[in-house]
C-alpha atoms as a PDB file:
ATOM      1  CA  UNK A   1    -120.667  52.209  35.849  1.00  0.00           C
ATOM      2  CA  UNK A   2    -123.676  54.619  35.978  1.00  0.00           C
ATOM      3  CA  UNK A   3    -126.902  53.284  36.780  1.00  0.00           C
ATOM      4  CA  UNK A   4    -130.275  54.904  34.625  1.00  0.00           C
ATOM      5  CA  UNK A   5    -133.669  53.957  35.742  1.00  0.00           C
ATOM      6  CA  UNK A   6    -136.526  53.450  33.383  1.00  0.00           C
ATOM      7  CA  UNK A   7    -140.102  54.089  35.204  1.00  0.00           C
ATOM      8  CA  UNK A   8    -142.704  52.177  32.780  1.00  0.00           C
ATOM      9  CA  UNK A   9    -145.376  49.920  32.881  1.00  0.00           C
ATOM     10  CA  UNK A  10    -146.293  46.900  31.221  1.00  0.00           C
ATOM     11  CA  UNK A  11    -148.267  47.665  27.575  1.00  0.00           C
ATOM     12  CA  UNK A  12    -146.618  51.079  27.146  1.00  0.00           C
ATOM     13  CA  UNK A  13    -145.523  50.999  23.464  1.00  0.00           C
ATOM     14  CA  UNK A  14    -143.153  54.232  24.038  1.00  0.00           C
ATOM     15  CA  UNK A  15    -141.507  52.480  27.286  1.00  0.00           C
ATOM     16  CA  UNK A  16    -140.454  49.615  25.146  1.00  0.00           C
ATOM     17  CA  UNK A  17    -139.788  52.442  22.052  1.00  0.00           C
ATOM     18  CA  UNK A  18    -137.191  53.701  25.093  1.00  0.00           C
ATOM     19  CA  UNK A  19    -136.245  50.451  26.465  1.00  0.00           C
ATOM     20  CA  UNK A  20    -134.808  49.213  22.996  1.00  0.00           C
ATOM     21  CA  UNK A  21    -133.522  52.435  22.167  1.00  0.00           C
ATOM     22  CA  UNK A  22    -131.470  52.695  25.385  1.00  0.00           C
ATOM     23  CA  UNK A  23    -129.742  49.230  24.860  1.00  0.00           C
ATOM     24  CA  UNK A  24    -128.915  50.724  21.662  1.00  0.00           C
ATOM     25  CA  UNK A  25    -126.258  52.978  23.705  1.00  0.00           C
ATOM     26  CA  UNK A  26    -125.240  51.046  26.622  1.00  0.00           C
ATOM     27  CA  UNK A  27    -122.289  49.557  24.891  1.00  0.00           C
ATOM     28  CA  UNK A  28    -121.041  53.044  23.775  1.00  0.00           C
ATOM     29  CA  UNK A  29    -122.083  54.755  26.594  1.00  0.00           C
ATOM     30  CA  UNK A  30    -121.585  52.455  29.063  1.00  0.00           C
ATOM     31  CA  UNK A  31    -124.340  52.317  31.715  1.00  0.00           C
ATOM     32  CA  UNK A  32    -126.750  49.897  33.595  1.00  0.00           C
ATOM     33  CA  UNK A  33    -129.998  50.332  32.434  1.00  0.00           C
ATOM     34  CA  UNK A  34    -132.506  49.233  35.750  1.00  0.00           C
ATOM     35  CA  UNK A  35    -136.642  48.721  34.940  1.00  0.00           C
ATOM     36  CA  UNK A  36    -139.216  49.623  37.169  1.00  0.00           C
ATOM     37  CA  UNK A  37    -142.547  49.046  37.394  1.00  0.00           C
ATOM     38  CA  UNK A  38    -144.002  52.269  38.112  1.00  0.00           C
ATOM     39  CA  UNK A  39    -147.370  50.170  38.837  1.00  0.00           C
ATOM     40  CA  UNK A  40    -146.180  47.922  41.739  1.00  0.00           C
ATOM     41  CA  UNK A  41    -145.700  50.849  44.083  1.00  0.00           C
ATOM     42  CA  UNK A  42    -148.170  53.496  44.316  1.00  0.00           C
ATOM     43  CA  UNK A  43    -145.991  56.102  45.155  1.00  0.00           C
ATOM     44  CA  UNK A  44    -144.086  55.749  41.538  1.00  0.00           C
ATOM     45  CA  UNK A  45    -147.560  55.706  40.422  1.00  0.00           C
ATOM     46  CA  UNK A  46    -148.688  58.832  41.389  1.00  0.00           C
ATOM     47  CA  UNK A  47    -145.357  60.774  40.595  1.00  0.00           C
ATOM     48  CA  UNK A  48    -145.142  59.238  37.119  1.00  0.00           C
ATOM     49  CA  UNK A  49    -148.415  57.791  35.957  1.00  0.00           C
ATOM     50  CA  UNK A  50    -149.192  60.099  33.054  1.00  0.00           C
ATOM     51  CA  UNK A  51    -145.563  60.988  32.232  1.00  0.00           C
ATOM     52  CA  UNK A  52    -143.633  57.101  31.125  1.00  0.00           C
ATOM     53  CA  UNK A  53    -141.704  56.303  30.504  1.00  0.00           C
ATOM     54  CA  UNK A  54    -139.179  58.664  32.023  1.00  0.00           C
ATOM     55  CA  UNK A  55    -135.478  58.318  32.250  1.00  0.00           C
ATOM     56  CA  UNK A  56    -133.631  59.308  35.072  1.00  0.00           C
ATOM     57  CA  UNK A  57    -130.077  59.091  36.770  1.00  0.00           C
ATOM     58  CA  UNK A  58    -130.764  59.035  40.275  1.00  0.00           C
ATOM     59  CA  UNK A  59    -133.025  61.809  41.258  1.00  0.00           C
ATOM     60  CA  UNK A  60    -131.960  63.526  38.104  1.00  0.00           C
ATOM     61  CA  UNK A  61    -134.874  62.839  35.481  1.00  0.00           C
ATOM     62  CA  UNK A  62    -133.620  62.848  31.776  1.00  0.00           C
ATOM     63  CA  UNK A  63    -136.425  62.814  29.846  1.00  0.00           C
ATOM     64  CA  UNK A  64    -139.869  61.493  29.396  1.00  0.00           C
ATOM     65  CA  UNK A  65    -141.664  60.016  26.469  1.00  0.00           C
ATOM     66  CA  UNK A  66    -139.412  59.770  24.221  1.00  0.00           C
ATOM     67  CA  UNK A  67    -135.601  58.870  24.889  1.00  0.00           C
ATOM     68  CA  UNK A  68    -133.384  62.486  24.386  1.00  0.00           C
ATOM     69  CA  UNK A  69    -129.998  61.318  23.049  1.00  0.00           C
ATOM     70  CA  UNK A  70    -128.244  64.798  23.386  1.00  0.00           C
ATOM     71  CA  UNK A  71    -129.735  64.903  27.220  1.00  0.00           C
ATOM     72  CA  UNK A  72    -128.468  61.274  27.858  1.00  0.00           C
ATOM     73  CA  UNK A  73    -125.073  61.661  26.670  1.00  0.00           C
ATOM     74  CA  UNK A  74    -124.937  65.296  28.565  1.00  0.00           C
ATOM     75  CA  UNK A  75    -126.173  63.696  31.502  1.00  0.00           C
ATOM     76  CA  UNK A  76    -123.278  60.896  31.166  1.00  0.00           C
ATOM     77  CA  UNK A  77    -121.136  63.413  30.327  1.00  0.00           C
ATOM     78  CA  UNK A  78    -120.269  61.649  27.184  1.00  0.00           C
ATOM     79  CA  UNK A  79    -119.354  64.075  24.024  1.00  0.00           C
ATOM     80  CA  UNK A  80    -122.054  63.889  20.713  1.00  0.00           C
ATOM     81  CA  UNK A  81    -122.031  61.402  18.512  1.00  0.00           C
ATOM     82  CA  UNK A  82    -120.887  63.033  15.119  1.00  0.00           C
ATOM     83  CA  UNK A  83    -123.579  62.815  12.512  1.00  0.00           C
END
C-alpha cells in the first residue's frame, strides 16, 4: 500500500482542509496517509514553512495548499474519477 506524507502544522486551517479531504480517497485509492509535524524538526521547517501543507509520495511532492485530485490519482497511478 502506498504511503503519502502530509507536512503541516498544528492551526493550519488548509492542512486540516487537506487532511479531511485526503481520507476522503483513501478507501478508493487505497493509501496510508502519514502526518508530520513540519514544526518539530527544523529542517522540515525550513524546506516547507511557507508552503503547507504539501503532499508528497516519497521525495515526490504532489501538491501544496490545496489537495490536487487529478495529481494524486496520477501520482497513484489510479485512472479519473468520472464526473
Amino acid at each position: 500500500m502506498p504511503v503519502l506524507t502530509l507536512y503541516q502544522r498544528p492551526g493550519c486551517h488548509l492542512c486540516a482542509d487537506m487532511r479531511d479531504e485526503l481520507r476522503s480517497f483513501q478507501a478508493e485509492l487505497g493509501f496510508t496517509l502519514e502526518l508530520v509535524d513540519i514544526d518539530r524538526e527544523p529542517g522540515l521547517r525550513a524546506r516547507y514553512d511557507r508552503l503547507v501543507p504539501v503532499l508528497a509520495m516519497g521525495d515526490r511532492e504532489i501538491c501544496h495548499y490545496f489537495l490536487d485530485p487529478a495529481a494524486l490519482r496520477t501520482t497513484l497511478g489510479a485512472a479519473p474519477a468520472a464526473g
